[in-house]
PDB file of N, CA and C in Angstrom:
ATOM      1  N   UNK A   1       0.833  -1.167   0.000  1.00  0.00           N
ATOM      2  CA  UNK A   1       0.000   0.000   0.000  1.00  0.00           C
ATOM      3  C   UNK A   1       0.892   1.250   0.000  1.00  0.00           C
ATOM      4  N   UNK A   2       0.814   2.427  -1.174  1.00  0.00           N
ATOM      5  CA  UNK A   2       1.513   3.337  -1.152  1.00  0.00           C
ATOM      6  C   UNK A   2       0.771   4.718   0.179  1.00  0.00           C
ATOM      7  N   UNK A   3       1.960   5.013   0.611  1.00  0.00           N
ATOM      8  CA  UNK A   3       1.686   6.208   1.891  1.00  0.00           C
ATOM      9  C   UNK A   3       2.140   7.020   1.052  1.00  0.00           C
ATOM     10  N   UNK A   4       2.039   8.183   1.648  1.00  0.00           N
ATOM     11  CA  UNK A   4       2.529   9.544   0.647  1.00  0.00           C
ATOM     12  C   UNK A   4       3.310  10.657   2.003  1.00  0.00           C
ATOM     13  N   UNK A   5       4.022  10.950   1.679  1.00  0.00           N
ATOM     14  CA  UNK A   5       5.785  11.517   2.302  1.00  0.00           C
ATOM     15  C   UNK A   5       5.924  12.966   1.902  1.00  0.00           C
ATOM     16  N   UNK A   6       6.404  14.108   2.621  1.00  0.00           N
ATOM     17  CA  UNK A   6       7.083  14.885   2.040  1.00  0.00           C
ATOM     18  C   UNK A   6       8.437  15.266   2.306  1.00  0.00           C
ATOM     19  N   UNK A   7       8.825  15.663   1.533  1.00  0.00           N
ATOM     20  CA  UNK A   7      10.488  15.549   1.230  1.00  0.00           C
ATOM     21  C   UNK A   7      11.480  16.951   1.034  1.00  0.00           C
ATOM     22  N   UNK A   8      12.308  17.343   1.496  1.00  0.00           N
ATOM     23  CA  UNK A   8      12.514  18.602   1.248  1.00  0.00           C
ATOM     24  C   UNK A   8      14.012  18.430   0.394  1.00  0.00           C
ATOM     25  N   UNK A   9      14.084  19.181  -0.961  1.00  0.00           N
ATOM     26  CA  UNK A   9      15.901  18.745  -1.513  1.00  0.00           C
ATOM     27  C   UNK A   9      16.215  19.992  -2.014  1.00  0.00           C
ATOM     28  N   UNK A  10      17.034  20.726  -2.091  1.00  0.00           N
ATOM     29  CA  UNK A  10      17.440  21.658  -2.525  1.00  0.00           C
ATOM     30  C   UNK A  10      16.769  21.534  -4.381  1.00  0.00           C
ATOM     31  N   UNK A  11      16.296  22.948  -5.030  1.00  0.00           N
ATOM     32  CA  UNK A  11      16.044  22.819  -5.658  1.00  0.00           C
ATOM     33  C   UNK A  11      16.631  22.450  -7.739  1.00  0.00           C
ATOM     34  N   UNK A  12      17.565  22.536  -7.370  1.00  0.00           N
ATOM     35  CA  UNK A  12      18.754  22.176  -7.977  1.00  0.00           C
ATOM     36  C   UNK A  12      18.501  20.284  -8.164  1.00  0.00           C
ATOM     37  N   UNK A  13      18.876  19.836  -7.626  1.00  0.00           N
ATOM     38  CA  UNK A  13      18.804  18.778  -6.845  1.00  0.00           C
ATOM     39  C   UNK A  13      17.275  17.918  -7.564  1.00  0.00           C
ATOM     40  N   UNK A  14      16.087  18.446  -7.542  1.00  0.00           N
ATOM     41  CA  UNK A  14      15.047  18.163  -7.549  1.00  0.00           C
ATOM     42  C   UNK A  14      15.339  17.970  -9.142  1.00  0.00           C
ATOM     43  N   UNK A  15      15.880  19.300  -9.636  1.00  0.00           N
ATOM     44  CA  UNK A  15      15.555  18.894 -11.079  1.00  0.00           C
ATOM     45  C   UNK A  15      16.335  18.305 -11.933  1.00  0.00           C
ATOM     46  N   UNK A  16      17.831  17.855 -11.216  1.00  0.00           N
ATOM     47  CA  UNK A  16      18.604  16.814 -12.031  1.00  0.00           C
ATOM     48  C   UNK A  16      17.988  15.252 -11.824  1.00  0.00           C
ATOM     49  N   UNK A  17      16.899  15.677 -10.451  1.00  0.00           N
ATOM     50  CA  UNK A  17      16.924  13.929 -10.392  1.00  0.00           C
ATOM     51  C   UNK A  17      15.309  13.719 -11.258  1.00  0.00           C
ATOM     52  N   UNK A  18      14.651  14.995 -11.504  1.00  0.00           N
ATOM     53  CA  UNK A  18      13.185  14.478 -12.542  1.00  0.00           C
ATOM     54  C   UNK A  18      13.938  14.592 -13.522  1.00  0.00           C
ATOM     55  N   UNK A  19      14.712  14.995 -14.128  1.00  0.00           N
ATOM     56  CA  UNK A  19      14.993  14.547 -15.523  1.00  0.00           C
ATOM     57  C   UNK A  19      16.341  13.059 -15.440  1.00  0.00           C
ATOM     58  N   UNK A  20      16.939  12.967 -14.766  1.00  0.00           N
ATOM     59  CA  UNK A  20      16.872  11.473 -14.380  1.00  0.00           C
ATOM     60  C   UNK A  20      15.645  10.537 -14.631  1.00  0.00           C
ATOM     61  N   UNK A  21      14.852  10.600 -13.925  1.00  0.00           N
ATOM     62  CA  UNK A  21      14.297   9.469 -13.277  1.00  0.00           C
ATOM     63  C   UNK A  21      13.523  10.050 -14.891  1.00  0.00           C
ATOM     64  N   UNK A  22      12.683  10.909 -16.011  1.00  0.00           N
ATOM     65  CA  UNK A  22      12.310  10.881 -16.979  1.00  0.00           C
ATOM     66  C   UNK A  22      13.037  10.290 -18.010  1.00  0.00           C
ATOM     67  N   UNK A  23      14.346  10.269 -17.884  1.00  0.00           N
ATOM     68  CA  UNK A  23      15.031   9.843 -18.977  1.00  0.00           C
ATOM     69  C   UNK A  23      15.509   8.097 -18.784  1.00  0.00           C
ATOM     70  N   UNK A  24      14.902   7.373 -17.701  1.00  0.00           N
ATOM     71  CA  UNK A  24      15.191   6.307 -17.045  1.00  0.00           C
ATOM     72  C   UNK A  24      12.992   5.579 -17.374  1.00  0.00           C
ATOM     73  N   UNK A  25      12.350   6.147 -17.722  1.00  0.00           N
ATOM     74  CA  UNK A  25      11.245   6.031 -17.647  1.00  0.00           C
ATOM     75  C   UNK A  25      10.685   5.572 -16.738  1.00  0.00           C
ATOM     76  N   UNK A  26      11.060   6.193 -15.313  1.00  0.00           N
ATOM     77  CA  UNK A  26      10.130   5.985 -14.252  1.00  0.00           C
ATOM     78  C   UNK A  26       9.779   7.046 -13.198  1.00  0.00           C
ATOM     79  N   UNK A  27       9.090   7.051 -12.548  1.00  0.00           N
ATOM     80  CA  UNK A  27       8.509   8.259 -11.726  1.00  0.00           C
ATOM     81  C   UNK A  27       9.775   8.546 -10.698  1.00  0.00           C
ATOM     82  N   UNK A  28       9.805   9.976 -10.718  1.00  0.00           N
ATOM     83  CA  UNK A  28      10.415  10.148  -9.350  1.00  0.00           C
ATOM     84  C   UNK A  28      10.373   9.022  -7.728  1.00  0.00           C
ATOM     85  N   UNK A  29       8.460   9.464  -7.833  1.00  0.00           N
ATOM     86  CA  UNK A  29       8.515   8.203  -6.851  1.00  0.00           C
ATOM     87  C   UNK A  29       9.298   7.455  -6.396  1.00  0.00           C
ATOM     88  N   UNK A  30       8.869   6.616  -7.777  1.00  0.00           N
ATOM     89  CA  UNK A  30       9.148   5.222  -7.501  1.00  0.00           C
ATOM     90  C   UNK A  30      10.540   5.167  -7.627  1.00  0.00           C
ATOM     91  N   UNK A  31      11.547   6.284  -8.177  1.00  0.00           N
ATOM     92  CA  UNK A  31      13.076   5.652  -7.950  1.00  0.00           C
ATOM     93  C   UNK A  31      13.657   6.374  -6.700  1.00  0.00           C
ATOM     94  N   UNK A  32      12.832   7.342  -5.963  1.00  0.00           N
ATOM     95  CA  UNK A  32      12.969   7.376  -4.935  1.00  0.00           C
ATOM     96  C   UNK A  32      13.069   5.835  -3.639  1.00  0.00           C
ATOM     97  N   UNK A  33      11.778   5.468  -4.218  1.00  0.00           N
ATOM     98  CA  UNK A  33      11.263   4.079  -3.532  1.00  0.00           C
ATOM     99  C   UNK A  33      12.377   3.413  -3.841  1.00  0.00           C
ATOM    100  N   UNK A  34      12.590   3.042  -4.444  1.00  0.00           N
ATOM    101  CA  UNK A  34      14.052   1.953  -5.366  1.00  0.00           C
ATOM    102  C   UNK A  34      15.128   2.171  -4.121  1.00  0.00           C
ATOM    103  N   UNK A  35      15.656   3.748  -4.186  1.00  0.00           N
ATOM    104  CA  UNK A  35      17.125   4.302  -3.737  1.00  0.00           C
ATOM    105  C   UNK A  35      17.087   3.989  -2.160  1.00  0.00           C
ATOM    106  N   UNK A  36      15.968   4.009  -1.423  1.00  0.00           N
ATOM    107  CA  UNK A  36      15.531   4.491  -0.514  1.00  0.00           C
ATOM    108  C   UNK A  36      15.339   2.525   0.091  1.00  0.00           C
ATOM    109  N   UNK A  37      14.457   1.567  -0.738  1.00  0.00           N
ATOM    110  CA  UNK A  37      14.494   0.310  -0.268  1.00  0.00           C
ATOM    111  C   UNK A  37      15.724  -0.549  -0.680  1.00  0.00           C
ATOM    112  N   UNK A  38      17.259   0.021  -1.404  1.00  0.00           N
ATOM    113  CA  UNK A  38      17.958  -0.373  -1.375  1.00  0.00           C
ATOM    114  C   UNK A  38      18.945  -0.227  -0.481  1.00  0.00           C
ATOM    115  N   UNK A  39      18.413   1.500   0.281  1.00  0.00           N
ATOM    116  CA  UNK A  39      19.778   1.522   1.172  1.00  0.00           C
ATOM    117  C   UNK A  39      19.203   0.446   2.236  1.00  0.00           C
ATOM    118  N   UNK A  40      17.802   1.012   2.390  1.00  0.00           N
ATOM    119  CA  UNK A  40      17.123   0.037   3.762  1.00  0.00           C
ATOM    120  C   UNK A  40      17.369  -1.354   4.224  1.00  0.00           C
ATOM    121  N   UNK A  41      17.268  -2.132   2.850  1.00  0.00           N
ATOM    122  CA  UNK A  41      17.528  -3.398   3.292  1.00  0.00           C
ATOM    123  C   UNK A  41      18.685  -3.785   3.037  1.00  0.00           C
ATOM    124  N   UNK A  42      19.882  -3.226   2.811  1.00  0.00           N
ATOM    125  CA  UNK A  42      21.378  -3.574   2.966  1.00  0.00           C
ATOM    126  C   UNK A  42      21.991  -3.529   4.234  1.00  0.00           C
ATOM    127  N   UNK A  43      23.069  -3.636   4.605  1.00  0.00           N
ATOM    128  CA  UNK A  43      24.059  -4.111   5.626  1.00  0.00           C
ATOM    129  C   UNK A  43      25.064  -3.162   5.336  1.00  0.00           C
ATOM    130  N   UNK A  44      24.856  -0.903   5.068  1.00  0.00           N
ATOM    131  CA  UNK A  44      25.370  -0.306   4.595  1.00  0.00           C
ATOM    132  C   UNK A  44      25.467   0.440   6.111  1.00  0.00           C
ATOM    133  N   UNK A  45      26.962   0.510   6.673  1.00  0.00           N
ATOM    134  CA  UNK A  45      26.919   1.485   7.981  1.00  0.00           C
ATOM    135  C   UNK A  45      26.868   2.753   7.492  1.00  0.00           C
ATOM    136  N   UNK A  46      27.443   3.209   6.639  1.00  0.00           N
ATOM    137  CA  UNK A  46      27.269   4.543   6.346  1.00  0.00           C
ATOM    138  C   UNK A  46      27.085   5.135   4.815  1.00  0.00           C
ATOM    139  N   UNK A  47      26.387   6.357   4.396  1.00  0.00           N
ATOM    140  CA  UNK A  47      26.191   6.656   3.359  1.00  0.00           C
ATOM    141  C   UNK A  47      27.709   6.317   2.584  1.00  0.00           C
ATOM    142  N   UNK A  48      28.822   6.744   3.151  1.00  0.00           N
ATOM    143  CA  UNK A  48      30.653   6.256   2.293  1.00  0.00           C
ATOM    144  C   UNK A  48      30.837   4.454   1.688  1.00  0.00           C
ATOM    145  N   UNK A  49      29.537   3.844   2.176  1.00  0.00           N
ATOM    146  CA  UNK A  49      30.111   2.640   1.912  1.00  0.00           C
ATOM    147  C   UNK A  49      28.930   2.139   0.513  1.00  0.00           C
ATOM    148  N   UNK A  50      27.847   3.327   0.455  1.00  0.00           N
ATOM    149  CA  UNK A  50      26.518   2.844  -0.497  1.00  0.00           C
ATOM    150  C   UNK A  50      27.353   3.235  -2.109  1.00  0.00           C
ATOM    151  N   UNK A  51      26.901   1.716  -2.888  1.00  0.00           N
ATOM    152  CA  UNK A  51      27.940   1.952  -3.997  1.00  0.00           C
ATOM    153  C   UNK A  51      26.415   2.605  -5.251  1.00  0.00           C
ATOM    154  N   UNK A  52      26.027   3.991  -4.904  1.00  0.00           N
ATOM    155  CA  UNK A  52      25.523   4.997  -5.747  1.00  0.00           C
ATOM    156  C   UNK A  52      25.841   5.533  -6.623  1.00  0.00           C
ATOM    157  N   UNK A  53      24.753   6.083  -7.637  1.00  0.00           N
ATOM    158  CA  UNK A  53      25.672   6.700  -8.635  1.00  0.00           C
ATOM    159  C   UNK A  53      26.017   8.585  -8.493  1.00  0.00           C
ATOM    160  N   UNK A  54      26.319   8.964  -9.075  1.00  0.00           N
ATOM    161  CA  UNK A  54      26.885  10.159  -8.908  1.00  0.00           C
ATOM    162  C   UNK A  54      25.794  11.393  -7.983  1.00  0.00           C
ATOM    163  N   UNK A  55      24.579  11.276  -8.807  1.00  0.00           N
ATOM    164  CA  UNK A  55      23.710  12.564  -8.713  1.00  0.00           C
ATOM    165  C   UNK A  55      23.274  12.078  -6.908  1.00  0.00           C
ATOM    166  N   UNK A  56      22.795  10.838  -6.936  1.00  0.00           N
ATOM    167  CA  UNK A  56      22.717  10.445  -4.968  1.00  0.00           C
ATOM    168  C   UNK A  56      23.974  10.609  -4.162  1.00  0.00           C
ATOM    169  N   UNK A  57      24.952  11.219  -4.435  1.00  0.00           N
ATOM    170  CA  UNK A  57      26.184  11.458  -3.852  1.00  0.00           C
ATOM    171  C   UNK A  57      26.435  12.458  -3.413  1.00  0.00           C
ATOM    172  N   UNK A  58      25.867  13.452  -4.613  1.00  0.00           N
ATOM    173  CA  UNK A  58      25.573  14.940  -4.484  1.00  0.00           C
ATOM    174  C   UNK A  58      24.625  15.325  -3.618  1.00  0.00           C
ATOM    175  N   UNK A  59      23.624  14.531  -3.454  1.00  0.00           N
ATOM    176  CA  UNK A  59      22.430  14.689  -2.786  1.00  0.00           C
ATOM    177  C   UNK A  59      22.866  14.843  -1.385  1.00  0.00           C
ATOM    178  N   UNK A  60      23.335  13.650  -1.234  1.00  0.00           N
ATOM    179  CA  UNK A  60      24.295  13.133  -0.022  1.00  0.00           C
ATOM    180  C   UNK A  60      24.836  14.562   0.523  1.00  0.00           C
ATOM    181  N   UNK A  61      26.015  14.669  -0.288  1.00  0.00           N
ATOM    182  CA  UNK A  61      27.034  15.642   0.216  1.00  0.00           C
ATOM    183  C   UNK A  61      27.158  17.067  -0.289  1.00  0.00           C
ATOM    184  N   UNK A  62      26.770  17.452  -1.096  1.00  0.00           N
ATOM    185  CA  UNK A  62      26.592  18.577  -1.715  1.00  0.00           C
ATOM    186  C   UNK A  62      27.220  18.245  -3.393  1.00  0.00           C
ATOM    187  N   UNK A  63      26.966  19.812  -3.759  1.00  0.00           N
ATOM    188  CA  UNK A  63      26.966  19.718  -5.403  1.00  0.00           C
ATOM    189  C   UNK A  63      28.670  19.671  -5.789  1.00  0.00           C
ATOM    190  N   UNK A  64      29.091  18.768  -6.694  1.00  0.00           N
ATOM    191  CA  UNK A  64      30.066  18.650  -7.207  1.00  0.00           C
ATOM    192  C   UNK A  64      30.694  19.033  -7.980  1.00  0.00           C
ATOM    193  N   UNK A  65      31.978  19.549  -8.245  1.00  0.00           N
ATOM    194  CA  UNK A  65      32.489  20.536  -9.285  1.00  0.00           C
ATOM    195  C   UNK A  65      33.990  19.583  -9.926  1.00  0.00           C
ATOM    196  N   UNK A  66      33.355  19.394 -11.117  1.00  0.00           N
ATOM    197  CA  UNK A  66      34.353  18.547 -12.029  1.00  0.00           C
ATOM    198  C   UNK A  66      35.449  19.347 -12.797  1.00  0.00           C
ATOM    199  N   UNK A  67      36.516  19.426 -12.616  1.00  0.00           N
ATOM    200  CA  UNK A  67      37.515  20.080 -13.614  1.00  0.00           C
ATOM    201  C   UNK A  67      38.129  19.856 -14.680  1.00  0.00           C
ATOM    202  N   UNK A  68      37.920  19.757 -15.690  1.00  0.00           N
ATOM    203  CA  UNK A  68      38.697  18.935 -17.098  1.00  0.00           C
ATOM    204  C   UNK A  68      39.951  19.942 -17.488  1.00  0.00           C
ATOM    205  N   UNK A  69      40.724  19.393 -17.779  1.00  0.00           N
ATOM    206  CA  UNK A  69      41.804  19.840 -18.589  1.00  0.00           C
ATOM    207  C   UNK A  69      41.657  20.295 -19.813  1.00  0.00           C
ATOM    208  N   UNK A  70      41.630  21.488 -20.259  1.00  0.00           N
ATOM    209  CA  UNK A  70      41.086  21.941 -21.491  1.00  0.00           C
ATOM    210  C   UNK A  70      42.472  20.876 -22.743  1.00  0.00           C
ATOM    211  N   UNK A  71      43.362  20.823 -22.408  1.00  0.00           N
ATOM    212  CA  UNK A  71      44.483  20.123 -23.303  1.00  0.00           C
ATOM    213  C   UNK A  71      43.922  18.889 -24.360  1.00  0.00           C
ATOM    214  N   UNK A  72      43.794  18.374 -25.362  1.00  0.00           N
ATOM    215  CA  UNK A  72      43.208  17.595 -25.830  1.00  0.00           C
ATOM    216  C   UNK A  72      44.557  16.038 -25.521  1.00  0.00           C
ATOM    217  N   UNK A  73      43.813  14.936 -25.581  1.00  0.00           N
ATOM    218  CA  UNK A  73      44.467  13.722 -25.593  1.00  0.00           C
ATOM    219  C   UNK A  73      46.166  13.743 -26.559  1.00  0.00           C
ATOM    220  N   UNK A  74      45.667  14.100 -27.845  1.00  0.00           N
ATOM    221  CA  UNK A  74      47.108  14.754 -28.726  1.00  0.00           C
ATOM    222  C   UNK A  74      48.085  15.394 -27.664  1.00  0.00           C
ATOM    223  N   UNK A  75      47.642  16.670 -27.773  1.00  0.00           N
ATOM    224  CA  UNK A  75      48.973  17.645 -26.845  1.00  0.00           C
ATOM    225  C   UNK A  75      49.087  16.789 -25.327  1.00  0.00           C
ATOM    226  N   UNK A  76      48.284  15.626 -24.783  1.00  0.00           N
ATOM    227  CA  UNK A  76      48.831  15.174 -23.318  1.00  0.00           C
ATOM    228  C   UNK A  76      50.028  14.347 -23.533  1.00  0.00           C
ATOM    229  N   UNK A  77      49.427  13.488 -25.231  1.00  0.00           N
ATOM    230  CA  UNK A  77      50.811  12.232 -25.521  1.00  0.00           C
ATOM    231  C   UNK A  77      51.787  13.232 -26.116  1.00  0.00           C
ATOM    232  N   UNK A  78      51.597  14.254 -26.423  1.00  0.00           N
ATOM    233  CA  UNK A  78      52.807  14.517 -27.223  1.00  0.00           C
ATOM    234  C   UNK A  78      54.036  15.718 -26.021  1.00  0.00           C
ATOM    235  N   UNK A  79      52.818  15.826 -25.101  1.00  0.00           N
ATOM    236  CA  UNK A  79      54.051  16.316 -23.772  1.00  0.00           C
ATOM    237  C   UNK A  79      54.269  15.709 -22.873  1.00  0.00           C
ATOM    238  N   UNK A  80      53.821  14.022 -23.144  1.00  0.00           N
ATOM    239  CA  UNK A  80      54.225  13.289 -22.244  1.00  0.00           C
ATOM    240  C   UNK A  80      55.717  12.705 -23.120  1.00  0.00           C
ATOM    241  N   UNK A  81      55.089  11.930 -24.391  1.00  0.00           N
ATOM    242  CA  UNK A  81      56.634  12.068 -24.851  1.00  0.00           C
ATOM    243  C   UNK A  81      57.715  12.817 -24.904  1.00  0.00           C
ATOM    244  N   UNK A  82      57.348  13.945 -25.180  1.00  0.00           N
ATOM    245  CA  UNK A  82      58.423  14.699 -24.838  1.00  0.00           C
ATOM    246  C   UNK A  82      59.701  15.009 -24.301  1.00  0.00           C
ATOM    247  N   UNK A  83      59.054  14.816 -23.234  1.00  0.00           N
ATOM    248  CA  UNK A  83      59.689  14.788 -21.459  1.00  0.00           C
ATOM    249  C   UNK A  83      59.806  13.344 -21.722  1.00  0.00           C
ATOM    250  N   UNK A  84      59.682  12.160 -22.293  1.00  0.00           N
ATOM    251  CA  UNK A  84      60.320  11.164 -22.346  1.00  0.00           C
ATOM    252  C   UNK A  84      61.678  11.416 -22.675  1.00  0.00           C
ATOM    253  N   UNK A  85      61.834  11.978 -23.834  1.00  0.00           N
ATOM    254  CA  UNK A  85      63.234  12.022 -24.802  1.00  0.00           C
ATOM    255  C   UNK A  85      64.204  12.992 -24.142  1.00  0.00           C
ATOM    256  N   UNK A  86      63.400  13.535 -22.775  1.00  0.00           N
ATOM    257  CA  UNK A  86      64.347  14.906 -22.468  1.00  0.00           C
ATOM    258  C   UNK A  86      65.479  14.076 -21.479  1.00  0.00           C
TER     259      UNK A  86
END
């Protein structure tokens, strides 16, 4: 029998995980329900040990900031060789 919950997430947050859970074709809900009866019935002491994917991590801990190397794969091998021959 479904109960009905309210939930508070930063709003940020809310809307990476509906277009998640839209692009996964299932309701917020229910992958709430999913995330939520997987931590439950595991043998997980702490959120560091739940093997989640990225966006429940964030949720977790706050928003994440990825840095790429603007350098393309070319210029990494060709200044890694480099400094080989030096």
């Amino acid at each position: 029998m479904d109960a009905k919950i309210t939930l508070s997430f930063d709003q940020s947050v809310i809307e990476k995980a509906k277009k998640y859970a839209e692009n996964n074709n299932i309701s917020l809900s229910r992958l709430t329900e999913f995330l939520l009866n997987k931590v439950t019935n595991s043998s997980y002491k702490s959120l560091d040990e739940l093997p989640v994917s990225e966006w429940v991590h964030m949720v977790s801990e706050g928003e994440v900031e990825y840095q790429r190397n603007p350098r393309t794969n070319k210029e990494l091998k060709k200044e890694y060789y480099g400094k080989k021959t030096k």
